[in-house]
PDB file of N, CA and C in Angstrom:
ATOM      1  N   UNK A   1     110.007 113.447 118.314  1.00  0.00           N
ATOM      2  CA  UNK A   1     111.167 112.557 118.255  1.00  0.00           C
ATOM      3  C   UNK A   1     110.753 111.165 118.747  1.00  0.00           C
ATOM      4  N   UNK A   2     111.123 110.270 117.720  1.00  0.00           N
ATOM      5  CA  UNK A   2     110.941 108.816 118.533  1.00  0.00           C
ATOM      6  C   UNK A   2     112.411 107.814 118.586  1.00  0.00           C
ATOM      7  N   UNK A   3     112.115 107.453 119.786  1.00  0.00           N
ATOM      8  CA  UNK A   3     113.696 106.605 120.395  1.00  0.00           C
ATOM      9  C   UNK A   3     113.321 105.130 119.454  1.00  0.00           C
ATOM     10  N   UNK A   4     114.382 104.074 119.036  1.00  0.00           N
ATOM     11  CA  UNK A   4     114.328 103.167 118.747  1.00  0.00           C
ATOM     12  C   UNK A   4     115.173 101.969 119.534  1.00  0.00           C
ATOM     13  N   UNK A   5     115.132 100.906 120.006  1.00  0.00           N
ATOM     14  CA  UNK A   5     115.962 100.021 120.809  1.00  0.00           C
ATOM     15  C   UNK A   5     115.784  98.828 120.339  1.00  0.00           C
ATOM     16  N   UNK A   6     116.702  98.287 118.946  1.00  0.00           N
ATOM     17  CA  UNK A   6     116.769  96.962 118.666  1.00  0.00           C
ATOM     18  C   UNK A   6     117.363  96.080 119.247  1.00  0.00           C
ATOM     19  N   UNK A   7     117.041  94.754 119.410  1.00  0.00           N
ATOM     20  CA  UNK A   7     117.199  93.762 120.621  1.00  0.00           C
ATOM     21  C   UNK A   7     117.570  92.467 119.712  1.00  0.00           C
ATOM     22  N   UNK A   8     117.607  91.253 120.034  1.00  0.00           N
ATOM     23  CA  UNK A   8     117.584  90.031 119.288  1.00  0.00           C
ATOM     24  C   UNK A   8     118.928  89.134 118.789  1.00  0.00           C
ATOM     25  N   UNK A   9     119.636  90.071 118.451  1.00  0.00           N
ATOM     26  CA  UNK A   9     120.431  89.842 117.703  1.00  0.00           C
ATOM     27  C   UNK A   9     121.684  88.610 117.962  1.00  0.00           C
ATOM     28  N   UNK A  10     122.515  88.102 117.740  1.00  0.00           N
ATOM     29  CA  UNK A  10     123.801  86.902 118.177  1.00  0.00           C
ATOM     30  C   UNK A  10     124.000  86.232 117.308  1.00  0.00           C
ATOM     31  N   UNK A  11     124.497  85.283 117.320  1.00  0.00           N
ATOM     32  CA  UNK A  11     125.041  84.082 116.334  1.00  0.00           C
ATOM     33  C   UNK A  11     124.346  83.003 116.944  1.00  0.00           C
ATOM     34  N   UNK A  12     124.315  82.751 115.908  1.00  0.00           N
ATOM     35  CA  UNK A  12     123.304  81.602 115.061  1.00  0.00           C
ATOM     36  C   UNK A  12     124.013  80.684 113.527  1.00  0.00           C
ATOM     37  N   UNK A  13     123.966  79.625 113.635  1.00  0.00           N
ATOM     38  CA  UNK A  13     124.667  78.598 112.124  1.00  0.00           C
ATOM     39  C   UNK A  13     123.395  78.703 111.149  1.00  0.00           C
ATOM     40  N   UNK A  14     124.383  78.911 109.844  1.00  0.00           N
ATOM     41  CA  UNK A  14     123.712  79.207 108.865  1.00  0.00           C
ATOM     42  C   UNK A  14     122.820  77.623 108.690  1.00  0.00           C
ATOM     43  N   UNK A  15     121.404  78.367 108.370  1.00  0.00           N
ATOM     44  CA  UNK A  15     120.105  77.667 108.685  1.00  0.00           C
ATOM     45  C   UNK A  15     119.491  78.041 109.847  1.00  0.00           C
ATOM     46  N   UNK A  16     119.505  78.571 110.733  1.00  0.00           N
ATOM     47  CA  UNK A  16     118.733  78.805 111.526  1.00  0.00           C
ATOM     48  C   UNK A  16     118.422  80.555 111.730  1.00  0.00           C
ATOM     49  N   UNK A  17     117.633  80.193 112.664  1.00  0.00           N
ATOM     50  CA  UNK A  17     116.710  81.607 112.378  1.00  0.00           C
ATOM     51  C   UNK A  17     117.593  82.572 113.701  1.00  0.00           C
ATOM     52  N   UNK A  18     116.897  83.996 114.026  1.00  0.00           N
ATOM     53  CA  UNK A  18     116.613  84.620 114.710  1.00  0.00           C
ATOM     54  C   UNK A  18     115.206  85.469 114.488  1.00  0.00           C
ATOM     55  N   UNK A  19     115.054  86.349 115.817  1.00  0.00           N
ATOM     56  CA  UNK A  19     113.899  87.411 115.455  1.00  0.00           C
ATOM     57  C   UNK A  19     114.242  88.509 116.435  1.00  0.00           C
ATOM     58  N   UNK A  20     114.291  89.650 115.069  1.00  0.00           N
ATOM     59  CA  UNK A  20     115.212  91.022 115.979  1.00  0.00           C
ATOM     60  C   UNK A  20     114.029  91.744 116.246  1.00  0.00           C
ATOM     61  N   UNK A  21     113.749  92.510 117.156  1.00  0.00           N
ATOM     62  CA  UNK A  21     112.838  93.362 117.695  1.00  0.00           C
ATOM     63  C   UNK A  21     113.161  94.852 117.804  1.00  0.00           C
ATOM     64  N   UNK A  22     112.170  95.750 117.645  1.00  0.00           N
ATOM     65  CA  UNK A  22     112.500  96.997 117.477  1.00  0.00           C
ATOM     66  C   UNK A  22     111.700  97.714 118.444  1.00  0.00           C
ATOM     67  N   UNK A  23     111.797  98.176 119.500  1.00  0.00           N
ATOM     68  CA  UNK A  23     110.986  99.147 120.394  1.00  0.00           C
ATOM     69  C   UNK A  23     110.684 100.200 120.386  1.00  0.00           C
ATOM     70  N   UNK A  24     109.866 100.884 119.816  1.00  0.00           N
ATOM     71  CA  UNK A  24     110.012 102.440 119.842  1.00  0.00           C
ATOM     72  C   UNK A  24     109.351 102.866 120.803  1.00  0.00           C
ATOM     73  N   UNK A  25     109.610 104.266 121.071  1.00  0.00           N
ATOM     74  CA  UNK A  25     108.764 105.002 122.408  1.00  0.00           C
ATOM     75  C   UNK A  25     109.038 106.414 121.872  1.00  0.00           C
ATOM     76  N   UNK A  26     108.665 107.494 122.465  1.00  0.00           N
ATOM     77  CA  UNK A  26     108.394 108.807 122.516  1.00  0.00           C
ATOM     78  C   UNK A  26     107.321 109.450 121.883  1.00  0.00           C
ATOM     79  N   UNK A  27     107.433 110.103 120.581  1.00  0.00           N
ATOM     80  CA  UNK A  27     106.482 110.752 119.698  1.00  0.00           C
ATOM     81  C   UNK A  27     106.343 109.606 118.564  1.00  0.00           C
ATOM     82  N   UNK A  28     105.866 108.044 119.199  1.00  0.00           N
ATOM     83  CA  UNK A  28     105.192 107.085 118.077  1.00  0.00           C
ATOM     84  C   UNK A  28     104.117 107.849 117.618  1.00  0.00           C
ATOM     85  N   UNK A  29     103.512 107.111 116.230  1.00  0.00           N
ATOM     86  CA  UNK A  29     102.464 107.433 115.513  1.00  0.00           C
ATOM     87  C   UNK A  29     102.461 106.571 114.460  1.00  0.00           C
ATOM     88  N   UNK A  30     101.256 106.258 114.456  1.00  0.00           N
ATOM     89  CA  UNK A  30     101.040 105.119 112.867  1.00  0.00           C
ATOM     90  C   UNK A  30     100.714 105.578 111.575  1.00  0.00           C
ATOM     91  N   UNK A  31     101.736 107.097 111.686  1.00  0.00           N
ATOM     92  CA  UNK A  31     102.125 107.603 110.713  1.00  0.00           C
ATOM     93  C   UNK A  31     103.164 106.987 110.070  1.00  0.00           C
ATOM     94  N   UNK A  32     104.268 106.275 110.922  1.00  0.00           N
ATOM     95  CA  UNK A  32     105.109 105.546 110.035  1.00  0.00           C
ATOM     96  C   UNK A  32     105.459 104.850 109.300  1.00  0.00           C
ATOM     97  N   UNK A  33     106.371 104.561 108.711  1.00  0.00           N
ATOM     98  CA  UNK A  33     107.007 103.406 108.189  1.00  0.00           C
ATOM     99  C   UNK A  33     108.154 103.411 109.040  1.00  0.00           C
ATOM    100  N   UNK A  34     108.046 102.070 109.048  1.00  0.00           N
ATOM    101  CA  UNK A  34     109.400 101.355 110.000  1.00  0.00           C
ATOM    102  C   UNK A  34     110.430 100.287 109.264  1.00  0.00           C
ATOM    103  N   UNK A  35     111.553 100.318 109.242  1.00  0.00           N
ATOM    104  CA  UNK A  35     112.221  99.525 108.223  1.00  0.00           C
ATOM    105  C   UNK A  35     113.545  98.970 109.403  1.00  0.00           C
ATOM    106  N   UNK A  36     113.769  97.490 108.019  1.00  0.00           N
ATOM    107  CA  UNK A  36     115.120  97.390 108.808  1.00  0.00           C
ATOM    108  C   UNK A  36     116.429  97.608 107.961  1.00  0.00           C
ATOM    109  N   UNK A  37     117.447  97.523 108.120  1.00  0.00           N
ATOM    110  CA  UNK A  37     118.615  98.078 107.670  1.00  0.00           C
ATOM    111  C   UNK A  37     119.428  97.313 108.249  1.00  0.00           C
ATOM    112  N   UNK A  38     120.263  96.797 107.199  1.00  0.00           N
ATOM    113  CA  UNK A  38     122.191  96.218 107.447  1.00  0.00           C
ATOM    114  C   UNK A  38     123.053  96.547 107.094  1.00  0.00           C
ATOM    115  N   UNK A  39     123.898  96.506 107.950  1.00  0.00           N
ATOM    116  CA  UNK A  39     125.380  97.482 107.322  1.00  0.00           C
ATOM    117  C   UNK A  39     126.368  95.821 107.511  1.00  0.00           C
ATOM    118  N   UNK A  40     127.194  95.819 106.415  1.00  0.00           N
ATOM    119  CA  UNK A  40     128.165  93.994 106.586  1.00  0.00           C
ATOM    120  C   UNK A  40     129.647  94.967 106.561  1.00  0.00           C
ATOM    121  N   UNK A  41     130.298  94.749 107.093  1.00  0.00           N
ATOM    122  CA  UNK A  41     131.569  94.841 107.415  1.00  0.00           C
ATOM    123  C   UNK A  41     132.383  95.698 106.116  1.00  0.00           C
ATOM    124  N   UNK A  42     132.572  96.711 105.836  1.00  0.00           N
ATOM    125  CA  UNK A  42     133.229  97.236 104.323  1.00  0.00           C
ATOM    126  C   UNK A  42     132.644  97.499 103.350  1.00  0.00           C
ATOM    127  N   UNK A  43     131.320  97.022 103.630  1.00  0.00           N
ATOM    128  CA  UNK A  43     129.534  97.313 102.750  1.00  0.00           C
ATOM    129  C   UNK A  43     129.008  98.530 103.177  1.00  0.00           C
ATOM    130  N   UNK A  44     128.223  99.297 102.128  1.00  0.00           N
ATOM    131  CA  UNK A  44     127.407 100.212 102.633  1.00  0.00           C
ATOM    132  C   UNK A  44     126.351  99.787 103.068  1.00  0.00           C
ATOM    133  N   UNK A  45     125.218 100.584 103.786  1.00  0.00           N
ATOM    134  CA  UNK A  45     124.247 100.157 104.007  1.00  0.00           C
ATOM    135  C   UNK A  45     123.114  99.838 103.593  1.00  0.00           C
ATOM    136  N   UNK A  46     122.554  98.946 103.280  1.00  0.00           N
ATOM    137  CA  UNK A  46     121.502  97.838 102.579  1.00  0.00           C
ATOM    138  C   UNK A  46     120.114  98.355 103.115  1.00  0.00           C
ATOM    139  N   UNK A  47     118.768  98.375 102.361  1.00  0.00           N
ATOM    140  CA  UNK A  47     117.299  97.997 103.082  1.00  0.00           C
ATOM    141  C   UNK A  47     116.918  96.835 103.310  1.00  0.00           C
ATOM    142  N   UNK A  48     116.652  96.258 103.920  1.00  0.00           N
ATOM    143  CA  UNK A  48     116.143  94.643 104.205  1.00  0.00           C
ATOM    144  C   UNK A  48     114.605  94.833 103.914  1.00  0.00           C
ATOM    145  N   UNK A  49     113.962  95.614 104.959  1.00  0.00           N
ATOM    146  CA  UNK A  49     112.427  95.539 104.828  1.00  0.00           C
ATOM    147  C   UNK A  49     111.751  96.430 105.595  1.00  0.00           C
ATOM    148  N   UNK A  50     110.295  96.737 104.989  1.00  0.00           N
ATOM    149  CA  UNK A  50     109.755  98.196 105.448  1.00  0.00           C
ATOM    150  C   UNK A  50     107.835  97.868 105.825  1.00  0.00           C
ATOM    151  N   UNK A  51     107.756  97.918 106.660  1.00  0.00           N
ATOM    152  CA  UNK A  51     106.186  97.885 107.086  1.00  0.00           C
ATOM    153  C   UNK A  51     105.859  99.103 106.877  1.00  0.00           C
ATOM    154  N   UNK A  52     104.539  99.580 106.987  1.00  0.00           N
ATOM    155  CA  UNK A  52     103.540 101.159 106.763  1.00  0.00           C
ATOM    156  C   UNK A  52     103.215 100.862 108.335  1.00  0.00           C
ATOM    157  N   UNK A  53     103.232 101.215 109.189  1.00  0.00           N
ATOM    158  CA  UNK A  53     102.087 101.133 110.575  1.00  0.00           C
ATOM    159  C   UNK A  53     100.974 101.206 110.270  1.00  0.00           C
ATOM    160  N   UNK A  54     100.451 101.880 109.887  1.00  0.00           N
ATOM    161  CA  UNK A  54      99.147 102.377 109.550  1.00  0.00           C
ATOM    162  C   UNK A  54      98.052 101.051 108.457  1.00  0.00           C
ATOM    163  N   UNK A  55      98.575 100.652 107.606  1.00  0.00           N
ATOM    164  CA  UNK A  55      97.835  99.577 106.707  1.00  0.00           C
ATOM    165  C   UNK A  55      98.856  98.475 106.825  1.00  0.00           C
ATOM    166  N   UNK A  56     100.144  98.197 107.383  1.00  0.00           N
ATOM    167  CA  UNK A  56     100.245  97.011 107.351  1.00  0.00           C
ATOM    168  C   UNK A  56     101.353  96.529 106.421  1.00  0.00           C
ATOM    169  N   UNK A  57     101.258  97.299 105.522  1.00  0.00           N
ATOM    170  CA  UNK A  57     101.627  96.914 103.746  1.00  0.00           C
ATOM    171  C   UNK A  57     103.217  96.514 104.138  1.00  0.00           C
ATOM    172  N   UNK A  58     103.697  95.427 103.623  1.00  0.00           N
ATOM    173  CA  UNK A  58     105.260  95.179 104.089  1.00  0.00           C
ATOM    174  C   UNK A  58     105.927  94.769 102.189  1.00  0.00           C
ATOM    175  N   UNK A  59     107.556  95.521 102.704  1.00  0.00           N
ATOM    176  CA  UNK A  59     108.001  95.115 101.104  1.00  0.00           C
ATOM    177  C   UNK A  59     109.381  94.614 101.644  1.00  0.00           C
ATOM    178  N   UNK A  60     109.728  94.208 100.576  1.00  0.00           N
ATOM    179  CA  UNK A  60     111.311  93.498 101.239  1.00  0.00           C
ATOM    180  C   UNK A  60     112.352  93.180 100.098  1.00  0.00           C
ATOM    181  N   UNK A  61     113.686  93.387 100.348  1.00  0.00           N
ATOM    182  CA  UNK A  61     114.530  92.822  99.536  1.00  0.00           C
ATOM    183  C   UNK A  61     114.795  91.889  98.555  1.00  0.00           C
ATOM    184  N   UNK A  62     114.702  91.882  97.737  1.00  0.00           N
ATOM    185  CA  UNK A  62     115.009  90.828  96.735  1.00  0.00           C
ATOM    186  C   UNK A  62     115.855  89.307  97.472  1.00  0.00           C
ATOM    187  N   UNK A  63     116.789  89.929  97.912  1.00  0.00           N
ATOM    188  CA  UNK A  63     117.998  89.233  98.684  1.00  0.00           C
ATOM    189  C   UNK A  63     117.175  88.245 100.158  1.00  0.00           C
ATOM    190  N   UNK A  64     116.079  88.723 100.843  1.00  0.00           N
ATOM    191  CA  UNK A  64     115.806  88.329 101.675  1.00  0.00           C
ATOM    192  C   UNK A  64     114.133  87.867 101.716  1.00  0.00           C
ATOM    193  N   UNK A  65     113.168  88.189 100.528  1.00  0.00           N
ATOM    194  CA  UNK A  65     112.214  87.783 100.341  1.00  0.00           C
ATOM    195  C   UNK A  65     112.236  86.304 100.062  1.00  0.00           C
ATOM    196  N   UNK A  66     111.297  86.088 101.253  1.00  0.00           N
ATOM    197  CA  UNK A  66     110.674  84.213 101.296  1.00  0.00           C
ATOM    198  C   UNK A  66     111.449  83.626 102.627  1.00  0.00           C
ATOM    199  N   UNK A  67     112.463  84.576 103.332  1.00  0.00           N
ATOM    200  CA  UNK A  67     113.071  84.092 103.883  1.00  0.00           C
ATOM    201  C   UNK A  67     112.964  84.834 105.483  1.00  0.00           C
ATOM    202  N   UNK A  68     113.034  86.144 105.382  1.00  0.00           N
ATOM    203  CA  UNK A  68     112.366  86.842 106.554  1.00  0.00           C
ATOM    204  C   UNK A  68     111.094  87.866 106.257  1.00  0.00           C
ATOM    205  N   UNK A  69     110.287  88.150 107.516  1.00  0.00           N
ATOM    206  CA  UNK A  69     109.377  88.300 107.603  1.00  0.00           C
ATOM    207  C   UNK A  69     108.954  89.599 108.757  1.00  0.00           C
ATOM    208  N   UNK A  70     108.987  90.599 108.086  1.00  0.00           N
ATOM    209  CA  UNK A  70     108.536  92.105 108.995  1.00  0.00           C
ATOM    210  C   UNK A  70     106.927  91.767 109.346  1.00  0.00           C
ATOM    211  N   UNK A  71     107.017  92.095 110.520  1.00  0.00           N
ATOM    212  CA  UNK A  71     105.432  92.370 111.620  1.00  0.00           C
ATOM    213  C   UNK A  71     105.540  93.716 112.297  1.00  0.00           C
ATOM    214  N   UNK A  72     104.556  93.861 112.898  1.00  0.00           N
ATOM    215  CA  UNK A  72     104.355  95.200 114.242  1.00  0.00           C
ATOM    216  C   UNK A  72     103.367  94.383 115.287  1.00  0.00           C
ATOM    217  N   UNK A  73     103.635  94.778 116.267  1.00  0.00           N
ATOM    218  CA  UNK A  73     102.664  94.967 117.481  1.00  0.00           C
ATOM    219  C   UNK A  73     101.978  96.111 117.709  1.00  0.00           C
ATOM    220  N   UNK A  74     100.859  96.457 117.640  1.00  0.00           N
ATOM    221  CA  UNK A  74     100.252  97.771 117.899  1.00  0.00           C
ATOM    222  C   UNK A  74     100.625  98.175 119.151  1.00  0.00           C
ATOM    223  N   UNK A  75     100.165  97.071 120.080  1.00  0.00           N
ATOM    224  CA  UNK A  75     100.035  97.210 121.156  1.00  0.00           C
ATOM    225  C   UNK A  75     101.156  97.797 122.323  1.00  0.00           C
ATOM    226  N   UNK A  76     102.314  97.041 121.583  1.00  0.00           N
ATOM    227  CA  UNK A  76     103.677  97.423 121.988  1.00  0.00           C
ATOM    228  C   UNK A  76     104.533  98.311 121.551  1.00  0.00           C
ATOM    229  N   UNK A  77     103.853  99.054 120.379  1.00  0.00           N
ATOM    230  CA  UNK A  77     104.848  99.841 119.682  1.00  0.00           C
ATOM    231  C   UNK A  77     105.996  99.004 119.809  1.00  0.00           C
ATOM    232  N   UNK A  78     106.207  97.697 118.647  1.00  0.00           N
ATOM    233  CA  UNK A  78     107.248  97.370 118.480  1.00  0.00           C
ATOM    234  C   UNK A  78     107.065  96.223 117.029  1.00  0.00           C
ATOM    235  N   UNK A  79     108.527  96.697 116.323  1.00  0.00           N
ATOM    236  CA  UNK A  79     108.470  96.089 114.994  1.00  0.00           C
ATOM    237  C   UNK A  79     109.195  94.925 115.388  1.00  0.00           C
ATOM    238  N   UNK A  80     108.900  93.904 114.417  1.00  0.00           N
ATOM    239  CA  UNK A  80     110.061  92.531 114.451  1.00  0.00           C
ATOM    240  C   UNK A  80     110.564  92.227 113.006  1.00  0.00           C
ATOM    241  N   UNK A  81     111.358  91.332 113.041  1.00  0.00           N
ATOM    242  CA  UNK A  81     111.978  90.958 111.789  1.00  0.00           C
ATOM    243  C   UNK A  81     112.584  89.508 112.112  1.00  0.00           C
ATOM    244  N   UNK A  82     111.878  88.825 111.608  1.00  0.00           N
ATOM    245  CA  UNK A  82     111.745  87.308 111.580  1.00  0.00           C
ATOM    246  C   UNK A  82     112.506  86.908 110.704  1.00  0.00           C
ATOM    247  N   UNK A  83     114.074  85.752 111.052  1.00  0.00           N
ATOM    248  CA  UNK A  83     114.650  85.503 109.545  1.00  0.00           C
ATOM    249  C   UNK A  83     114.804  84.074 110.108  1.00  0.00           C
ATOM    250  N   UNK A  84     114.453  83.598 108.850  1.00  0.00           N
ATOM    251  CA  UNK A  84     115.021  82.215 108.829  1.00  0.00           C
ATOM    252  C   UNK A  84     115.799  81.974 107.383  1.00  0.00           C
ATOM    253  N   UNK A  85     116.664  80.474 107.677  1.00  0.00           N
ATOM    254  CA  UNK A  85     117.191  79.877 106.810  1.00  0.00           C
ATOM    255  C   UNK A  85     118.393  80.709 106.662  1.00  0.00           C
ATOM    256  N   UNK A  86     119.045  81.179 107.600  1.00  0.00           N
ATOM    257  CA  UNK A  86     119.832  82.532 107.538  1.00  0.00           C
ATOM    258  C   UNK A  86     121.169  81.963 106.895  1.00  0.00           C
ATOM    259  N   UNK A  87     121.582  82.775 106.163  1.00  0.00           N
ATOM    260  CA  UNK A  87     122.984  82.873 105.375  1.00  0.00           C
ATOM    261  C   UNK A  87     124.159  83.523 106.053  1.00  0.00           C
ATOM    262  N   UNK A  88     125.302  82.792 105.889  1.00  0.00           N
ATOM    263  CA  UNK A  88     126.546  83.878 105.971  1.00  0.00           C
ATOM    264  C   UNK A  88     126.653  85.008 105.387  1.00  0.00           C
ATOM    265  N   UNK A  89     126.063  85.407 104.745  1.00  0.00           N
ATOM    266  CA  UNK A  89     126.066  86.519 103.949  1.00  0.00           C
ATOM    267  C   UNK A  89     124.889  87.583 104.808  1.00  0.00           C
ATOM    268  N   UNK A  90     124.021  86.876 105.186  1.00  0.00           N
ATOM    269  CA  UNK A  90     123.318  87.634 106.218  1.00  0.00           C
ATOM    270  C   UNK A  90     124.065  88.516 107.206  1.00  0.00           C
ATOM    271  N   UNK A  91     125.448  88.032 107.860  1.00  0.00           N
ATOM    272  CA  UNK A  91     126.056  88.549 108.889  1.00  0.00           C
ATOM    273  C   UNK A  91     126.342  90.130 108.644  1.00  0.00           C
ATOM    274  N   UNK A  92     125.914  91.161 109.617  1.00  0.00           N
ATOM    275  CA  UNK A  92     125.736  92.469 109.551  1.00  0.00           C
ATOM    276  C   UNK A  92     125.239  92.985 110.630  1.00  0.00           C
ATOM    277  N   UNK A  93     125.163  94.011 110.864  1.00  0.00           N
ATOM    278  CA  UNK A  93     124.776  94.693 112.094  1.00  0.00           C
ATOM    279  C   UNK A  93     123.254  95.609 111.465  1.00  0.00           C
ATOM    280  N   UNK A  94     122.041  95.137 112.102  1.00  0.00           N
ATOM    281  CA  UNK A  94     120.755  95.683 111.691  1.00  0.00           C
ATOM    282  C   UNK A  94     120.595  96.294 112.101  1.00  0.00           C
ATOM    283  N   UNK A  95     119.990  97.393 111.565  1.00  0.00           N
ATOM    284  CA  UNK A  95     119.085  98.767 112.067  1.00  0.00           C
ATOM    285  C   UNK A  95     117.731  98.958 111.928  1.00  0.00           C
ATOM    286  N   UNK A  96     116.994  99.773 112.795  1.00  0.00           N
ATOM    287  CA  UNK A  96     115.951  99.551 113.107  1.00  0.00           C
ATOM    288  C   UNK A  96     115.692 101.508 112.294  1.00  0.00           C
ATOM    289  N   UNK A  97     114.834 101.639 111.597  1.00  0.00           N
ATOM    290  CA  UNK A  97     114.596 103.230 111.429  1.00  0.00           C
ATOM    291  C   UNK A  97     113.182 103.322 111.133  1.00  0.00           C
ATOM    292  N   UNK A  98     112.667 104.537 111.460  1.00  0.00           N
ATOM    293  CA  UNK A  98     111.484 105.019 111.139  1.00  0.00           C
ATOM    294  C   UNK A  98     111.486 106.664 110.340  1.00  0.00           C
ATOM    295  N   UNK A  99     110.260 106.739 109.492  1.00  0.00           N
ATOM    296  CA  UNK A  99     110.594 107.739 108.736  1.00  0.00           C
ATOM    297  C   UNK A  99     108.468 108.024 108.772  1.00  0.00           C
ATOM    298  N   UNK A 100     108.378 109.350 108.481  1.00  0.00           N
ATOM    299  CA  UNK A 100     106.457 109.686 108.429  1.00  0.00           C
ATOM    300  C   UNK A 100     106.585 109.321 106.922  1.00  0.00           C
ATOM    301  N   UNK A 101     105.378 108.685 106.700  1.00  0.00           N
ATOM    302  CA  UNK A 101     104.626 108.278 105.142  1.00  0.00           C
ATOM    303  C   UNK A 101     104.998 108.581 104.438  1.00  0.00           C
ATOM    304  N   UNK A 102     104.717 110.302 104.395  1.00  0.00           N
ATOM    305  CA  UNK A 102     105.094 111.058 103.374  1.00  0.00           C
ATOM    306  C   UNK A 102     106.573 111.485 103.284  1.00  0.00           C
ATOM    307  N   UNK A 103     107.360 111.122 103.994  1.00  0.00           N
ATOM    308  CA  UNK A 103     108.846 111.405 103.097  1.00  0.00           C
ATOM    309  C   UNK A 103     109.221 109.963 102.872  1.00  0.00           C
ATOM    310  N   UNK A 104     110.434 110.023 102.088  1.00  0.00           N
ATOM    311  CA  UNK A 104     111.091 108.707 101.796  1.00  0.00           C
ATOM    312  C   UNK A 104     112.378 108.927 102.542  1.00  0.00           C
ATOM    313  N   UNK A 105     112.760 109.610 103.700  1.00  0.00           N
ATOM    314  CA  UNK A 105     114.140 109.673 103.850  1.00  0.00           C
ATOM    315  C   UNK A 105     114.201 109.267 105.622  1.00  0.00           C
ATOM    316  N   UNK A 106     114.559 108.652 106.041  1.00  0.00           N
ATOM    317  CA  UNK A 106     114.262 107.831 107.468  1.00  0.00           C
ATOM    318  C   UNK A 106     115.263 108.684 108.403  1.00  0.00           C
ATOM    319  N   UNK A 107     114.442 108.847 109.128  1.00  0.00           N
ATOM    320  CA  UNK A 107     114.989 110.088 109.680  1.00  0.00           C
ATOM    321  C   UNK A 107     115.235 109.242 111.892  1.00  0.00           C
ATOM    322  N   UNK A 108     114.738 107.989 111.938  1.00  0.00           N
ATOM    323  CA  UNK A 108     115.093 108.165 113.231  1.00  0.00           C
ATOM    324  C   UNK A 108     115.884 106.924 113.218  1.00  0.00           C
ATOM    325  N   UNK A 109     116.729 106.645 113.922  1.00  0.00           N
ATOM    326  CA  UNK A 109     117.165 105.211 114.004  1.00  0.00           C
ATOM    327  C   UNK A 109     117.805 104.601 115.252  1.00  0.00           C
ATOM    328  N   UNK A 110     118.086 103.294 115.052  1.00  0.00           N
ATOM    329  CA  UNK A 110     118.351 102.581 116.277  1.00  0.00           C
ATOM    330  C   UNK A 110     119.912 102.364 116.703  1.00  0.00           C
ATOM    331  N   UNK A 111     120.507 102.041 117.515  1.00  0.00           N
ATOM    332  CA  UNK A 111     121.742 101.669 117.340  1.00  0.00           C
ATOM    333  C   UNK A 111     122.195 100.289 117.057  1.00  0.00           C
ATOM    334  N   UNK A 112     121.526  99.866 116.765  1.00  0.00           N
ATOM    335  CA  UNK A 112     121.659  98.407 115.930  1.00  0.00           C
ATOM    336  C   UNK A 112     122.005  97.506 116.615  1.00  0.00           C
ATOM    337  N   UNK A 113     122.384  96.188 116.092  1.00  0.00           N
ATOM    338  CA  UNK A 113     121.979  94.549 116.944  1.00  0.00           C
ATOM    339  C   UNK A 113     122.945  93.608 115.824  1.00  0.00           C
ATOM    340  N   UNK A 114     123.863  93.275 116.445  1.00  0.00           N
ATOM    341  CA  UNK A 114     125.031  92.546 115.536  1.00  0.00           C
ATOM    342  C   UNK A 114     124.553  90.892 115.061  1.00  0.00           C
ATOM    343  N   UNK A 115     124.172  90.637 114.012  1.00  0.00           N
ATOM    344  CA  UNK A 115     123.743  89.232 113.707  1.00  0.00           C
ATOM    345  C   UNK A 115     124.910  88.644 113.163  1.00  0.00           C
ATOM    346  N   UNK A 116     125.432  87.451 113.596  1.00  0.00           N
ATOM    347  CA  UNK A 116     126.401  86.548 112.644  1.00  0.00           C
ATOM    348  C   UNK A 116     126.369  85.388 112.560  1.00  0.00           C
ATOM    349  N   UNK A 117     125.962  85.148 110.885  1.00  0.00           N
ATOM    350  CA  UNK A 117     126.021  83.360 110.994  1.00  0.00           C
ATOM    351  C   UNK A 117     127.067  83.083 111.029  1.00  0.00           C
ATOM    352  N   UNK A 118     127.296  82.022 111.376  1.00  0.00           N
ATOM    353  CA  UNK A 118     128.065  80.773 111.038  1.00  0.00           C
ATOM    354  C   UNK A 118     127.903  79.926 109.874  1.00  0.00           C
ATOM    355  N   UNK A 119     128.621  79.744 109.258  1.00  0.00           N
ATOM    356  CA  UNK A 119     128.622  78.459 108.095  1.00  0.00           C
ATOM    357  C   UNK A 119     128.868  77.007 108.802  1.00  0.00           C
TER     358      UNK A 119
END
């Protein structure tokens, strides 16, 4: 089992950035993939973006490519998610999840981190 604790999150006016952080601890392994996730108010929940631990490899939303930017820390066992140029439409509450390589179904997650722009 691995715990997740996303951090970062507040208001911010559309154009400016934040950077949400994801902590994991327990049974880590760079077996994962680590992703982030938004849920907007009456919306289901969205993928934003997904690192591999292991090689690095990062993919991302249509909606949010060029604009934020998934990393890891080895060192810290901890993911980030870098956004700039942020939109009202951005506003949502992010999640932090991890899932092993080989499935596609994300099985641990965070209790999330409320982002809201401003226009």
């Amino acid at each position: 089992q691995v715990q997740l604790v996303e951090s970062g999150g507040g208001l911010v006016q559309a154009g400016g950035s934040l950077r949400l952080s994801c902590a994991a601890s327990g049974r880590t392994s760079n077996s994962y993939v680590m992703g982030w996730f938004r849920q907007a108010p009456g919306k289901e929940r969205e993928f934003v973006a997904r690192i591999t631990w292991r090689s690095g490899l990062t993919y991302y939303a249509n909606s949010v490519k060029g604009r934020f930017t998934i990393s890891r820390d080895d060192a810290k066992n901890t993911v980030f998610l870098q956004m700039n140029n942020l939109e009202p439409e951005d506003t949502a509450v992010y999640y932090c999840a991890a899932r092993w390589d080989y499935k596609n179904e994300y099985e641990f997650w965070g209790q999330g981190t409320q982002v809201t722009v401003a226009s």
